[in-house]
PDB file of N, CA and C in Angstrom:
ATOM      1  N   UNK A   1      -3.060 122.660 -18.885  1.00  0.00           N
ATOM      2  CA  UNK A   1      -2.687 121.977 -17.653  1.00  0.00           C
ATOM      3  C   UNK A   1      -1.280 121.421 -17.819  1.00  0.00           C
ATOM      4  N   UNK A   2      -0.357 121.755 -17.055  1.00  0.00           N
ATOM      5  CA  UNK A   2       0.880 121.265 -16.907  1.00  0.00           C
ATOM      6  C   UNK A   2       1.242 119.395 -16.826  1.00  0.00           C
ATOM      7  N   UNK A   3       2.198 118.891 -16.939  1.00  0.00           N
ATOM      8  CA  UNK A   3       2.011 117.673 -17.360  1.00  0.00           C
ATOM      9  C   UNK A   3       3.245 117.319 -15.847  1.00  0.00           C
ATOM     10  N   UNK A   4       2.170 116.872 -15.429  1.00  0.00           N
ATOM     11  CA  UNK A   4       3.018 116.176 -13.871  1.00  0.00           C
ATOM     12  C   UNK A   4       4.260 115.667 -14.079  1.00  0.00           C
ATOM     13  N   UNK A   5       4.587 115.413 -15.113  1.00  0.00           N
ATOM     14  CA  UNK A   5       6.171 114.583 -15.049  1.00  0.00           C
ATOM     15  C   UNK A   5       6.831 114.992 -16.071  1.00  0.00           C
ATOM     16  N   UNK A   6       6.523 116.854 -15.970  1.00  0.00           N
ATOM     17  CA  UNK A   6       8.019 117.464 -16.577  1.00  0.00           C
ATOM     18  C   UNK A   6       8.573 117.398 -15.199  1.00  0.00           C
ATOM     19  N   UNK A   7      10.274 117.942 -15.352  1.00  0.00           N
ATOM     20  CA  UNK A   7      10.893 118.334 -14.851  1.00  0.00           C
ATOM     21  C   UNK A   7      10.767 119.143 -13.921  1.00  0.00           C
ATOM     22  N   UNK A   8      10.158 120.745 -14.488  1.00  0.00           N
ATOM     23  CA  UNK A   8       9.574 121.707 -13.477  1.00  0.00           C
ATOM     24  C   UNK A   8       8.344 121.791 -12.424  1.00  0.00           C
ATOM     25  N   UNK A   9       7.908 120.361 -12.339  1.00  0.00           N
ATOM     26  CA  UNK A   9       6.799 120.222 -11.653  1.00  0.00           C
ATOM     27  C   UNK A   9       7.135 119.067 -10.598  1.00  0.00           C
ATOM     28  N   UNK A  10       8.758 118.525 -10.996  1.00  0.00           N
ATOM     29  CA  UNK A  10       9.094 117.611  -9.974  1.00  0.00           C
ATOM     30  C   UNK A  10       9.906 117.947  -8.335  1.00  0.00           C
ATOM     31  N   UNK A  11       9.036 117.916  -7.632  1.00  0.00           N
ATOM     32  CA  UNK A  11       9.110 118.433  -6.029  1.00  0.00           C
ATOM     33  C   UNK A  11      11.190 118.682  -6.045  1.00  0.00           C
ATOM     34  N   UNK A  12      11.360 117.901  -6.195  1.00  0.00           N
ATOM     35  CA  UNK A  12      13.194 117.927  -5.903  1.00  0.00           C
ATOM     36  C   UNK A  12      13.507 119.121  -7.160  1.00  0.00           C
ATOM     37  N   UNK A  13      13.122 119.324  -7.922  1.00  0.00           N
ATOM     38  CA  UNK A  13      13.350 120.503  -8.773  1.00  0.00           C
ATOM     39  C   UNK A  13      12.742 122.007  -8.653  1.00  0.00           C
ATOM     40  N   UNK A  14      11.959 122.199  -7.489  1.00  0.00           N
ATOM     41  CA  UNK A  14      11.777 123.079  -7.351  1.00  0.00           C
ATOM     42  C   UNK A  14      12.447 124.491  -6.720  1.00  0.00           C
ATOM     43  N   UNK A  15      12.644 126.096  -7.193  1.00  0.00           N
ATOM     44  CA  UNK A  15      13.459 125.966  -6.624  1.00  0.00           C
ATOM     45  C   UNK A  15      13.362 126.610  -5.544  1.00  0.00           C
ATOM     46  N   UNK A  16      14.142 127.393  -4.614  1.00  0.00           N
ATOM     47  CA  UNK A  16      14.076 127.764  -3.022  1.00  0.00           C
ATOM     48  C   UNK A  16      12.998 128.660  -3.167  1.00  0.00           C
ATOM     49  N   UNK A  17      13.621 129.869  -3.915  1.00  0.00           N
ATOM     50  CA  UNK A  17      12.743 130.720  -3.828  1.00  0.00           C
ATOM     51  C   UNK A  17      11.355 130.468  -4.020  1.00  0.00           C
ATOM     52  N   UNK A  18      10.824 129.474  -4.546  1.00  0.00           N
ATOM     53  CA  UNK A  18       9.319 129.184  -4.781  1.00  0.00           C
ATOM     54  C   UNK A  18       8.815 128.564  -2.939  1.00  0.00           C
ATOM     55  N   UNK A  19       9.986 127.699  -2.629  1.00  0.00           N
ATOM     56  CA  UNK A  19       9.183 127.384  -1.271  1.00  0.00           C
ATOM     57  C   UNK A  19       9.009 128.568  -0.438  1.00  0.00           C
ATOM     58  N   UNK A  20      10.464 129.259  -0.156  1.00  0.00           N
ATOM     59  CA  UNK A  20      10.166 130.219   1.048  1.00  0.00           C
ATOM     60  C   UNK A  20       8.896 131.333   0.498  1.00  0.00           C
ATOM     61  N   UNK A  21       8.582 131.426  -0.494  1.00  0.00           N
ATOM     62  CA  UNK A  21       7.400 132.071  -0.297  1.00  0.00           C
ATOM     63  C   UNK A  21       6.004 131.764   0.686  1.00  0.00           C
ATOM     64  N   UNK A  22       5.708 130.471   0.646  1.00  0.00           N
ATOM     65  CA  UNK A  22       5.233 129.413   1.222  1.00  0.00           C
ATOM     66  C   UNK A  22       5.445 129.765   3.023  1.00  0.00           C
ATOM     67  N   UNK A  23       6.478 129.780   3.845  1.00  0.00           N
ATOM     68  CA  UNK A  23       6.717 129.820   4.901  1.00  0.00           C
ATOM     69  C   UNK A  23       7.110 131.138   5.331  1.00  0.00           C
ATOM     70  N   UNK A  24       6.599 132.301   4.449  1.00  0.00           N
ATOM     71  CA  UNK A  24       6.752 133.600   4.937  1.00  0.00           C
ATOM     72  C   UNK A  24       5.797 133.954   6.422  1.00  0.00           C
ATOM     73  N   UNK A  25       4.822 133.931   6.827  1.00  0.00           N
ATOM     74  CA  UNK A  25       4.282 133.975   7.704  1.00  0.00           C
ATOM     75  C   UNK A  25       3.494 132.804   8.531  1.00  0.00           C
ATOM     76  N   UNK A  26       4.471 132.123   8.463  1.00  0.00           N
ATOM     77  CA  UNK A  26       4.616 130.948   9.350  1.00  0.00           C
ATOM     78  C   UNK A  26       5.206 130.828  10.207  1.00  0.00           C
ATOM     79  N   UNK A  27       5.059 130.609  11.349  1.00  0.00           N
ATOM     80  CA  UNK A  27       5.645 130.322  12.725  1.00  0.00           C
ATOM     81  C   UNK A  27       5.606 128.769  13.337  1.00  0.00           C
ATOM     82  N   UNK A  28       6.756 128.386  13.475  1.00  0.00           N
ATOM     83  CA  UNK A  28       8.324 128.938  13.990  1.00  0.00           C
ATOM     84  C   UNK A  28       8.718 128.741  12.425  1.00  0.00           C
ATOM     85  N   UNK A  29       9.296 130.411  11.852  1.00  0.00           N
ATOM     86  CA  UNK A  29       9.679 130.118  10.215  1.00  0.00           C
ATOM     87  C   UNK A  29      10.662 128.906  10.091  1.00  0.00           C
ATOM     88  N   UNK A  30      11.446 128.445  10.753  1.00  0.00           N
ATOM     89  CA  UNK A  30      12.046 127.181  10.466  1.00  0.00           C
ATOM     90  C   UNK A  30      11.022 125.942  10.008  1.00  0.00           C
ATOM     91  N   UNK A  31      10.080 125.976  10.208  1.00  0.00           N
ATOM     92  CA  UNK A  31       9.199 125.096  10.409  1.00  0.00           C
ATOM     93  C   UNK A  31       8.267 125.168   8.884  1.00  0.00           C
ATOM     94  N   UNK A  32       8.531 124.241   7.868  1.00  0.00           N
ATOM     95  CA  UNK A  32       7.994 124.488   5.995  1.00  0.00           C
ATOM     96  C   UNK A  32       6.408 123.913   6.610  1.00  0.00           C
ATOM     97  N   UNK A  33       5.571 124.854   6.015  1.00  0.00           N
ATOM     98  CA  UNK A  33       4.318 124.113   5.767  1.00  0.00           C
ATOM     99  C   UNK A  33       4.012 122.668   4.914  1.00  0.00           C
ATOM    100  N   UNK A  34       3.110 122.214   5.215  1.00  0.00           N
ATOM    101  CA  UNK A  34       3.166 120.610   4.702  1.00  0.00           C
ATOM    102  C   UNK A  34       3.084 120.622   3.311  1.00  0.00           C
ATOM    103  N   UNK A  35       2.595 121.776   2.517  1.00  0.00           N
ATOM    104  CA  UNK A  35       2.541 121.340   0.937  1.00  0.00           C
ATOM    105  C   UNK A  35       3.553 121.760   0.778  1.00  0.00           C
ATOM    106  N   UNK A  36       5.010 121.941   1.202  1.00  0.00           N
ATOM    107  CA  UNK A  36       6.095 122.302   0.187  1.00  0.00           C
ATOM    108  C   UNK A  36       6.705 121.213  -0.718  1.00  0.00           C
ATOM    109  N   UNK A  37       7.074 121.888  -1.505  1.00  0.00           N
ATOM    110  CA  UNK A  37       7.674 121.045  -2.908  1.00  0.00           C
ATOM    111  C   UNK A  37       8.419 119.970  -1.803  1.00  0.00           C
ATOM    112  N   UNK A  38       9.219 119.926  -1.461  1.00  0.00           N
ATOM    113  CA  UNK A  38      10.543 119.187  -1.140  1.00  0.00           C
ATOM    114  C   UNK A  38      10.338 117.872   0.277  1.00  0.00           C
ATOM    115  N   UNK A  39       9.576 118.487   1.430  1.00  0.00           N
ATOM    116  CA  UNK A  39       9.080 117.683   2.245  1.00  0.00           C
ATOM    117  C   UNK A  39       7.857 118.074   2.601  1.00  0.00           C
ATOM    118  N   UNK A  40       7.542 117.577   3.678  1.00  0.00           N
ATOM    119  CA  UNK A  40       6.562 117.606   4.715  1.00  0.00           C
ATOM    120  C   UNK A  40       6.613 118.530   5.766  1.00  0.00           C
ATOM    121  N   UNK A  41       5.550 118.975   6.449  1.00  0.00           N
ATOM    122  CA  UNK A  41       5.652 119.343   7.582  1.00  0.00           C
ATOM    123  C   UNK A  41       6.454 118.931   8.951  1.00  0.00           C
ATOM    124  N   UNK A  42       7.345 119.373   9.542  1.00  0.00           N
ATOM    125  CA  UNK A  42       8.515 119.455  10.826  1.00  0.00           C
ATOM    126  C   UNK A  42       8.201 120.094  11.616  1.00  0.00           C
ATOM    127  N   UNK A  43       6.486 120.434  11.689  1.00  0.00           N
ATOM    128  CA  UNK A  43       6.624 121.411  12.921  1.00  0.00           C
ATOM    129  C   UNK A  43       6.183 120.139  14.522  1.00  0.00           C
ATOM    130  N   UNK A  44       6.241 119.913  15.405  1.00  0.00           N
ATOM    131  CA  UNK A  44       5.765 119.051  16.084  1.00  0.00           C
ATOM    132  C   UNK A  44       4.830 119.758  17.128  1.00  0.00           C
ATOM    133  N   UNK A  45       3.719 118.938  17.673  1.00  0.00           N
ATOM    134  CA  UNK A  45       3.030 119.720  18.444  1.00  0.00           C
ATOM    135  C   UNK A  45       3.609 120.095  20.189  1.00  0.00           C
ATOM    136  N   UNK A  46       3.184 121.449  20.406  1.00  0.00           N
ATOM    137  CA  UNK A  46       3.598 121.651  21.986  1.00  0.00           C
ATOM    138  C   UNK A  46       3.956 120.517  22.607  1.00  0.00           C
ATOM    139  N   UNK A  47       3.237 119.993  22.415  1.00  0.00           N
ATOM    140  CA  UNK A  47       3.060 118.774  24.100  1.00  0.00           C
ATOM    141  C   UNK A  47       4.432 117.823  23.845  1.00  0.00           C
ATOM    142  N   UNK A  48       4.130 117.848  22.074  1.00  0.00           N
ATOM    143  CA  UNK A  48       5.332 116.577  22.394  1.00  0.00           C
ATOM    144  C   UNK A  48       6.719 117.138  22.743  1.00  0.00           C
ATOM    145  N   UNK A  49       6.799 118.624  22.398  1.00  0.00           N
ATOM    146  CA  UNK A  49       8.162 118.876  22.826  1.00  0.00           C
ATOM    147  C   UNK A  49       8.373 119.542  24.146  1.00  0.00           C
ATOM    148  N   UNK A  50       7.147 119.511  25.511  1.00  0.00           N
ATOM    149  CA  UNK A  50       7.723 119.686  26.504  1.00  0.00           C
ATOM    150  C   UNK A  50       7.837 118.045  27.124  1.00  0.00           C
ATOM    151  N   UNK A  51       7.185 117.466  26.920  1.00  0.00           N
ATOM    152  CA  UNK A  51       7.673 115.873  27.515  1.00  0.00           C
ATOM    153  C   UNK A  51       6.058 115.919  28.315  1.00  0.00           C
ATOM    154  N   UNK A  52       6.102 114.797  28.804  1.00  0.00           N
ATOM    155  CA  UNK A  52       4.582 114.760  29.983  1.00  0.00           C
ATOM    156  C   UNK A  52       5.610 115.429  31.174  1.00  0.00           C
ATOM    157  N   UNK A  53       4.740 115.440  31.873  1.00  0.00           N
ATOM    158  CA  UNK A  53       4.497 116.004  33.552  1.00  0.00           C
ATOM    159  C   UNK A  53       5.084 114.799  33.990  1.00  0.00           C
ATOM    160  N   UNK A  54       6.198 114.447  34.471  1.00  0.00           N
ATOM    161  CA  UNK A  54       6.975 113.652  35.162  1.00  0.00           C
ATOM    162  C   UNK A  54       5.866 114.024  36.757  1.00  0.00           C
ATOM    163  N   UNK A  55       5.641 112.944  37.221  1.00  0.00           N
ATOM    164  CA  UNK A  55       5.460 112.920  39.049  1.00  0.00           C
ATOM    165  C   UNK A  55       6.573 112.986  39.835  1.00  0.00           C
ATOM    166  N   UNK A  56       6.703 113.394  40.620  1.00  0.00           N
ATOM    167  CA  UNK A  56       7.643 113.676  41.799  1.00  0.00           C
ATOM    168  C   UNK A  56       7.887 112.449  42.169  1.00  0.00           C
ATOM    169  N   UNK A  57       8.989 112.118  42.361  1.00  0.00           N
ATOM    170  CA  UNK A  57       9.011 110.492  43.588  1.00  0.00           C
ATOM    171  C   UNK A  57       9.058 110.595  44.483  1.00  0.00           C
ATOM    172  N   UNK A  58       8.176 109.126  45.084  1.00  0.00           N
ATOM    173  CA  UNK A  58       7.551 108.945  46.089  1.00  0.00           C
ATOM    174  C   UNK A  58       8.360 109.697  47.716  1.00  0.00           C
ATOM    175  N   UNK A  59       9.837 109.579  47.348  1.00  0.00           N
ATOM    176  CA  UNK A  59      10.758 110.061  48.568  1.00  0.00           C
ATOM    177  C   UNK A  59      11.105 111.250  48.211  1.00  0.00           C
ATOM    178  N   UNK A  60      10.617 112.301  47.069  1.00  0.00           N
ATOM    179  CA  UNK A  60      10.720 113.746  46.837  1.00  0.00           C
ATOM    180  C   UNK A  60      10.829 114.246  48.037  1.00  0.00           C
ATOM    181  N   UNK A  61      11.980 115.442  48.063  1.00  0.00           N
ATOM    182  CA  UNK A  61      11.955 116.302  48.723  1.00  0.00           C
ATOM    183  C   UNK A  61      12.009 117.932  48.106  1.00  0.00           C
ATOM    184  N   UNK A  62      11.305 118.959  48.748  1.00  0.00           N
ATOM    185  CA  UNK A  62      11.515 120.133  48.447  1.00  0.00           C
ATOM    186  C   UNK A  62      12.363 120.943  48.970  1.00  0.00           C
ATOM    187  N   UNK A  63      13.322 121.840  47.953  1.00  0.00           N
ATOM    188  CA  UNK A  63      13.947 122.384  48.379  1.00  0.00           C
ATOM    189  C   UNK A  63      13.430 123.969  47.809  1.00  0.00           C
ATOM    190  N   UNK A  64      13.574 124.974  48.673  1.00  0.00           N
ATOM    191  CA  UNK A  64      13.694 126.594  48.832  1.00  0.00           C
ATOM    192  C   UNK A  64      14.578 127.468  49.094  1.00  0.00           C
ATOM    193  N   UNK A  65      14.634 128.296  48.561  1.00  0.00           N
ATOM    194  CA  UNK A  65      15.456 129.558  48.658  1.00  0.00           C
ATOM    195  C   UNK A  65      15.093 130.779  47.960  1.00  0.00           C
ATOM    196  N   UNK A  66      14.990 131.749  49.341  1.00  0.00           N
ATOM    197  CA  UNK A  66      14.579 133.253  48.964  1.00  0.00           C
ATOM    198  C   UNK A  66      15.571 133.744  48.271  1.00  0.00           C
ATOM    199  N   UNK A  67      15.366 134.572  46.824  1.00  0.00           N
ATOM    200  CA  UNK A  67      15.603 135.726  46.263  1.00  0.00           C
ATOM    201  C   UNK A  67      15.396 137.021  46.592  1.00  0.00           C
ATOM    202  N   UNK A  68      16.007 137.699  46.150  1.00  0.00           N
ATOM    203  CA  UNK A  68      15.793 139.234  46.399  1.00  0.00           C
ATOM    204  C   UNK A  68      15.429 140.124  45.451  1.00  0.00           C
ATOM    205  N   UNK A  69      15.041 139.716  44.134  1.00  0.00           N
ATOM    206  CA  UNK A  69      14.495 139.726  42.875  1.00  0.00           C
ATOM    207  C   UNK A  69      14.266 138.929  42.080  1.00  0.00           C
ATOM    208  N   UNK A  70      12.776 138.899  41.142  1.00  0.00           N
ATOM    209  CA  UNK A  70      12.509 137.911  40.467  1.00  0.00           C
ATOM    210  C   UNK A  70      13.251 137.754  39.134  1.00  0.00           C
ATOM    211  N   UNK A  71      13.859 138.344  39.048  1.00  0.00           N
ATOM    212  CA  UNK A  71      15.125 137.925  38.126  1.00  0.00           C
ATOM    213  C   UNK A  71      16.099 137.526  38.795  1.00  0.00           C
ATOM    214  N   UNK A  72      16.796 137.314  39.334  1.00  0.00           N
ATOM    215  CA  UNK A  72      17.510 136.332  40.077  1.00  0.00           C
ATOM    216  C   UNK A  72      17.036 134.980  40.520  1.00  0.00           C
ATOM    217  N   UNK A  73      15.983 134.917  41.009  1.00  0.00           N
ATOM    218  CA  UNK A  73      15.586 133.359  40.734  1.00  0.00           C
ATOM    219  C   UNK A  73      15.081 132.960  39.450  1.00  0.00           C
ATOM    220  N   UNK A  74      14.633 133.814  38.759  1.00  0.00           N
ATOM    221  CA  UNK A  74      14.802 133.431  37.328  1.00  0.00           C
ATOM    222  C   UNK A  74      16.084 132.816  36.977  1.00  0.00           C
ATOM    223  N   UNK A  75      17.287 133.524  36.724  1.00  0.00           N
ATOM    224  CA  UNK A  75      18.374 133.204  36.889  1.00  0.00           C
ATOM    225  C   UNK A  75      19.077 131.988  37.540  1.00  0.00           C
ATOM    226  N   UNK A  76      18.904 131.857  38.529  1.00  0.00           N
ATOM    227  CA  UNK A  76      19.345 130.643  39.405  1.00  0.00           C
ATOM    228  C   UNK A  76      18.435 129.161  38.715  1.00  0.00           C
ATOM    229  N   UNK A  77      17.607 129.318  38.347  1.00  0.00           N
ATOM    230  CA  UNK A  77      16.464 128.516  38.238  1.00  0.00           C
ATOM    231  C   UNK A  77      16.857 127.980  36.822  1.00  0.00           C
ATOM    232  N   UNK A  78      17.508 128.492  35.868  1.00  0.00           N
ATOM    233  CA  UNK A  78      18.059 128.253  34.705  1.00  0.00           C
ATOM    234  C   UNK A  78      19.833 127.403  34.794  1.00  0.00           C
ATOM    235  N   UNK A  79      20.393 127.898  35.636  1.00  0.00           N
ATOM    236  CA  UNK A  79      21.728 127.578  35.906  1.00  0.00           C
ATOM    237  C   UNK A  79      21.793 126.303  36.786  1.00  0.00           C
ATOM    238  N   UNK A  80      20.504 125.886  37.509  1.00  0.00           N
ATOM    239  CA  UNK A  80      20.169 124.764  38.038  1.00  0.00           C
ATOM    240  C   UNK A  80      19.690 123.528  37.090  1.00  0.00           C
ATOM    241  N   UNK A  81      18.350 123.925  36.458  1.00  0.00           N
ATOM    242  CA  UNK A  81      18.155 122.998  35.245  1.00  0.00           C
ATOM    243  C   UNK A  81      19.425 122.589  34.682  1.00  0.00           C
ATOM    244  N   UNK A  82      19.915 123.395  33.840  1.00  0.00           N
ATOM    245  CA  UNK A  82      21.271 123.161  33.135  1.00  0.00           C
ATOM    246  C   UNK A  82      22.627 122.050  34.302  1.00  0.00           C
ATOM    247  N   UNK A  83      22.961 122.622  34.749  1.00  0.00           N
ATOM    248  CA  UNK A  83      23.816 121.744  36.049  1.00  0.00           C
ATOM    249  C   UNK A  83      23.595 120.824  36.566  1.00  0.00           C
ATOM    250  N   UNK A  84      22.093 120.430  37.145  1.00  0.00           N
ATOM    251  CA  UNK A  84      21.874 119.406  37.972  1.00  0.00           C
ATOM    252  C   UNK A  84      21.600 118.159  36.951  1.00  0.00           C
ATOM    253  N   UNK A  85      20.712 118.228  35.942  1.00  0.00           N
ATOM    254  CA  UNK A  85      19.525 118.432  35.999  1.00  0.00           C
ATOM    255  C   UNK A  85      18.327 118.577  36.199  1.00  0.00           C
ATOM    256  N   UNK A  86      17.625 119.453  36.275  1.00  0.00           N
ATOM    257  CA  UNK A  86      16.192 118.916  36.923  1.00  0.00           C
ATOM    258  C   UNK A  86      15.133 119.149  35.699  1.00  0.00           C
ATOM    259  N   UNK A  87      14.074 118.418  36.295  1.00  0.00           N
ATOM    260  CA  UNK A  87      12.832 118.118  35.419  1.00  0.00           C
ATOM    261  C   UNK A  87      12.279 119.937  35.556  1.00  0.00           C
ATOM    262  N   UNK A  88      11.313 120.552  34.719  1.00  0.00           N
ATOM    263  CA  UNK A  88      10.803 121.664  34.377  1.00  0.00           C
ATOM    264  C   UNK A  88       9.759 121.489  35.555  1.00  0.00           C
ATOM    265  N   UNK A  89       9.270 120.088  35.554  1.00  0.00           N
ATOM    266  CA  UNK A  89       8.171 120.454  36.319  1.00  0.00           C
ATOM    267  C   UNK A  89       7.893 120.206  37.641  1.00  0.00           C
ATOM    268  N   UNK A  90       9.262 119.655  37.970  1.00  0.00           N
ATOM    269  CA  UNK A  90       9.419 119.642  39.487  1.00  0.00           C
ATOM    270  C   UNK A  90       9.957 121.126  39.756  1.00  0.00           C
ATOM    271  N   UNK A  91       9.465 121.872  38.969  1.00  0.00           N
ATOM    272  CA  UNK A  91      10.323 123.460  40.114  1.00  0.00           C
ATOM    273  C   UNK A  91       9.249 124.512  39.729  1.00  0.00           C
ATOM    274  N   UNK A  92       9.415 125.400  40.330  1.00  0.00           N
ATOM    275  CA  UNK A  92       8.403 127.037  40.254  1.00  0.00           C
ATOM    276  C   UNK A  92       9.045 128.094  41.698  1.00  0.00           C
ATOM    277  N   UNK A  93       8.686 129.237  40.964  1.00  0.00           N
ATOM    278  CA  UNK A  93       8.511 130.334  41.183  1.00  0.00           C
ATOM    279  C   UNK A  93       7.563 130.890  41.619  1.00  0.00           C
ATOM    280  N   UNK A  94       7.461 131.396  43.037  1.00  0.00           N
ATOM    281  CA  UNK A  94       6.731 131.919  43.848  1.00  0.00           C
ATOM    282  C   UNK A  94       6.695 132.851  44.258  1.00  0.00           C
ATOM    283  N   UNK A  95       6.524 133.942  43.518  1.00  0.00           N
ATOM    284  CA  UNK A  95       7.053 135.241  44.428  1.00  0.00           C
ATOM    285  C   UNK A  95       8.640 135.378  44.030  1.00  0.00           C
ATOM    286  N   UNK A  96       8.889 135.731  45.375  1.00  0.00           N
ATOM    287  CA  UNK A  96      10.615 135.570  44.841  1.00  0.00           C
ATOM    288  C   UNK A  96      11.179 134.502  45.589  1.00  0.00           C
ATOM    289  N   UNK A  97      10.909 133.142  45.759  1.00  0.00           N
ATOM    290  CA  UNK A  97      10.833 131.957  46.224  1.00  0.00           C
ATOM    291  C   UNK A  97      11.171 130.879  45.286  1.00  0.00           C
ATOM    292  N   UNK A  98      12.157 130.218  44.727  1.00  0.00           N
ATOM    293  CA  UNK A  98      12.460 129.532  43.888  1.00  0.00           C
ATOM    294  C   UNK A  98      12.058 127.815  44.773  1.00  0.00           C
ATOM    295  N   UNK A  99      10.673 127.271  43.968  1.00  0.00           N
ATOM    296  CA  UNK A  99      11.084 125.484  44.791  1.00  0.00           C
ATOM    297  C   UNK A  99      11.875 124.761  43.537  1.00  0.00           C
ATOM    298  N   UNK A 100      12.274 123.809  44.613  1.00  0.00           N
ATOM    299  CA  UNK A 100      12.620 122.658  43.970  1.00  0.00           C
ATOM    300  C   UNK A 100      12.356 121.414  44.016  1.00  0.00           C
ATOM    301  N   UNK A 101      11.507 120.418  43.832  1.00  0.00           N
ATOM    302  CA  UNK A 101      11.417 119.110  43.730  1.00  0.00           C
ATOM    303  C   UNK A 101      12.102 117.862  43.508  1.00  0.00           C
ATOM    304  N   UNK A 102      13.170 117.618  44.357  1.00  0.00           N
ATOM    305  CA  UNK A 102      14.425 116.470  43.974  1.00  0.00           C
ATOM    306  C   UNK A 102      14.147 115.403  44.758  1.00  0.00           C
ATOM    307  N   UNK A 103      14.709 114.217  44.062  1.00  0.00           N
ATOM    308  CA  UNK A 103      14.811 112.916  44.865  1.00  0.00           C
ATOM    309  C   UNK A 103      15.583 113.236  45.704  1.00  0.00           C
ATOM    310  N   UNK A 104      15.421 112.088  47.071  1.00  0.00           N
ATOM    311  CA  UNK A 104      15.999 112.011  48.068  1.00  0.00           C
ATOM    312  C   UNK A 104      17.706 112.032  48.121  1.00  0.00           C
ATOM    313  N   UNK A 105      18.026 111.293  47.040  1.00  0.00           N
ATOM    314  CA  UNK A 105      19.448 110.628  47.190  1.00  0.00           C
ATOM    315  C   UNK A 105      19.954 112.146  46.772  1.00  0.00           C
ATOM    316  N   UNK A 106      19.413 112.949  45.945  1.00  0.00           N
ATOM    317  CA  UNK A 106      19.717 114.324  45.441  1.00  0.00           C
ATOM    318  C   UNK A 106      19.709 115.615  46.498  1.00  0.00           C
ATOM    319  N   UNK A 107      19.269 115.439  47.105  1.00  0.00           N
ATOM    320  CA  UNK A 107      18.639 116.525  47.979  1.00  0.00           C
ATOM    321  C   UNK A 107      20.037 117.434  48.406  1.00  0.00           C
ATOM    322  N   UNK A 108      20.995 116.845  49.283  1.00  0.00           N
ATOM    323  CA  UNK A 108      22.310 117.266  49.896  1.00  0.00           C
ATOM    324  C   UNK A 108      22.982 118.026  48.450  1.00  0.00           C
ATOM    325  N   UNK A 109      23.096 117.305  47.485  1.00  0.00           N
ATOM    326  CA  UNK A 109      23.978 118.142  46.288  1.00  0.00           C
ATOM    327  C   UNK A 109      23.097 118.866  45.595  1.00  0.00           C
ATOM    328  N   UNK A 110      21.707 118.920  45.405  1.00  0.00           N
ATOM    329  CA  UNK A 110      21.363 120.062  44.769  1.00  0.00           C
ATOM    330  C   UNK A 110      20.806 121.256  45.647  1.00  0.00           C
ATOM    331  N   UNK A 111      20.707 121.385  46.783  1.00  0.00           N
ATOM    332  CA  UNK A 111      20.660 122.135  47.863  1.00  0.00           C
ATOM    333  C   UNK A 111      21.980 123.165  48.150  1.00  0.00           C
ATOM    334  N   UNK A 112      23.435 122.142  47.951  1.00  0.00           N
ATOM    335  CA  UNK A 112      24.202 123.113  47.908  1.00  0.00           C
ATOM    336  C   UNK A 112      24.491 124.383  46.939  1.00  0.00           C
ATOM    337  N   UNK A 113      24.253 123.694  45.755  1.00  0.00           N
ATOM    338  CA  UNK A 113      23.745 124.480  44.623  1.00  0.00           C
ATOM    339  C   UNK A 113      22.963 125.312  44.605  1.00  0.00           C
ATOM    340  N   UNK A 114      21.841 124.758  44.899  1.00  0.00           N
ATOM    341  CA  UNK A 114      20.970 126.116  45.239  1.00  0.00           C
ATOM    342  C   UNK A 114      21.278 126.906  45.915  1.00  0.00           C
ATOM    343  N   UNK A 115      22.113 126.681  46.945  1.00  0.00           N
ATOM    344  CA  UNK A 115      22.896 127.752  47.736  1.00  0.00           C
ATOM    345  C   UNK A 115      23.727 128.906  47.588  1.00  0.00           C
ATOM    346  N   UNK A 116      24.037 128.302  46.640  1.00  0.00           N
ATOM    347  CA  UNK A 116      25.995 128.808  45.759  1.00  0.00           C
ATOM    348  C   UNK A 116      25.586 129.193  44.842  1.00  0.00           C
ATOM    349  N   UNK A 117      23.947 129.494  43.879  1.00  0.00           N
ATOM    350  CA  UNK A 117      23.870 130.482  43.221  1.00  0.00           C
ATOM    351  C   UNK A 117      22.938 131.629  43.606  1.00  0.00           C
TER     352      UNK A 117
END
């Protein structure tokens, strides 16, 4: 039995190649399984990295605009998030129908936007 407090058995001395064996078929490979020499597990669960479900406010308004392919409101729908911002879960795809869910005070400037892409 190896003696816990050589050198070669101390986590910071271990070396790469021994971990990435470890996280070969692991997903997301960035993400070390929890027994590696060096740290802990970094993977975080789904939920916490989309955020909760924000509610719409109370003076929400919806905004629409037809596409002419669902890649194009795909498209638009990405270039909006990014620009405005909007929440993930105030918007969807309908067909080829892009909504949008914005506060009131928002409505006039992200409407034009939606327009102009």
């Amino acid at each position: 039995m190896p003696n816990p407090t050589s050198p070669n058995e101390r986590p910071e001395n271990t070396p790469d190649r021994n971990i990435e064996k470890g996280v070969v078929d692991s997903f997301p490979a960035s993400d070390a399984p929890a027994g590696t020499a060096t740290q802990g597990a970094r993977a975080v669960p789904p939920a916490a990295m989309m955020g909760s479900a924000a509610a719409p406010e109370a003076d929400a308004v919806t905004l629409a605009r037809h596409f002419p392919d669902a890649e194009s409101a795909k498209l638009a729908l990405e270039n909006l998030v990014r620009a405005v911002p909007l929440d993930r879960h105030c918007t969807a795809i309908e067909g080829l129908e892009l909504r949008l869910t914005v506060a009131r005070a928002d409505a006039g400037r992200v409407e034009d936007m939606l327009m102009s892409v």
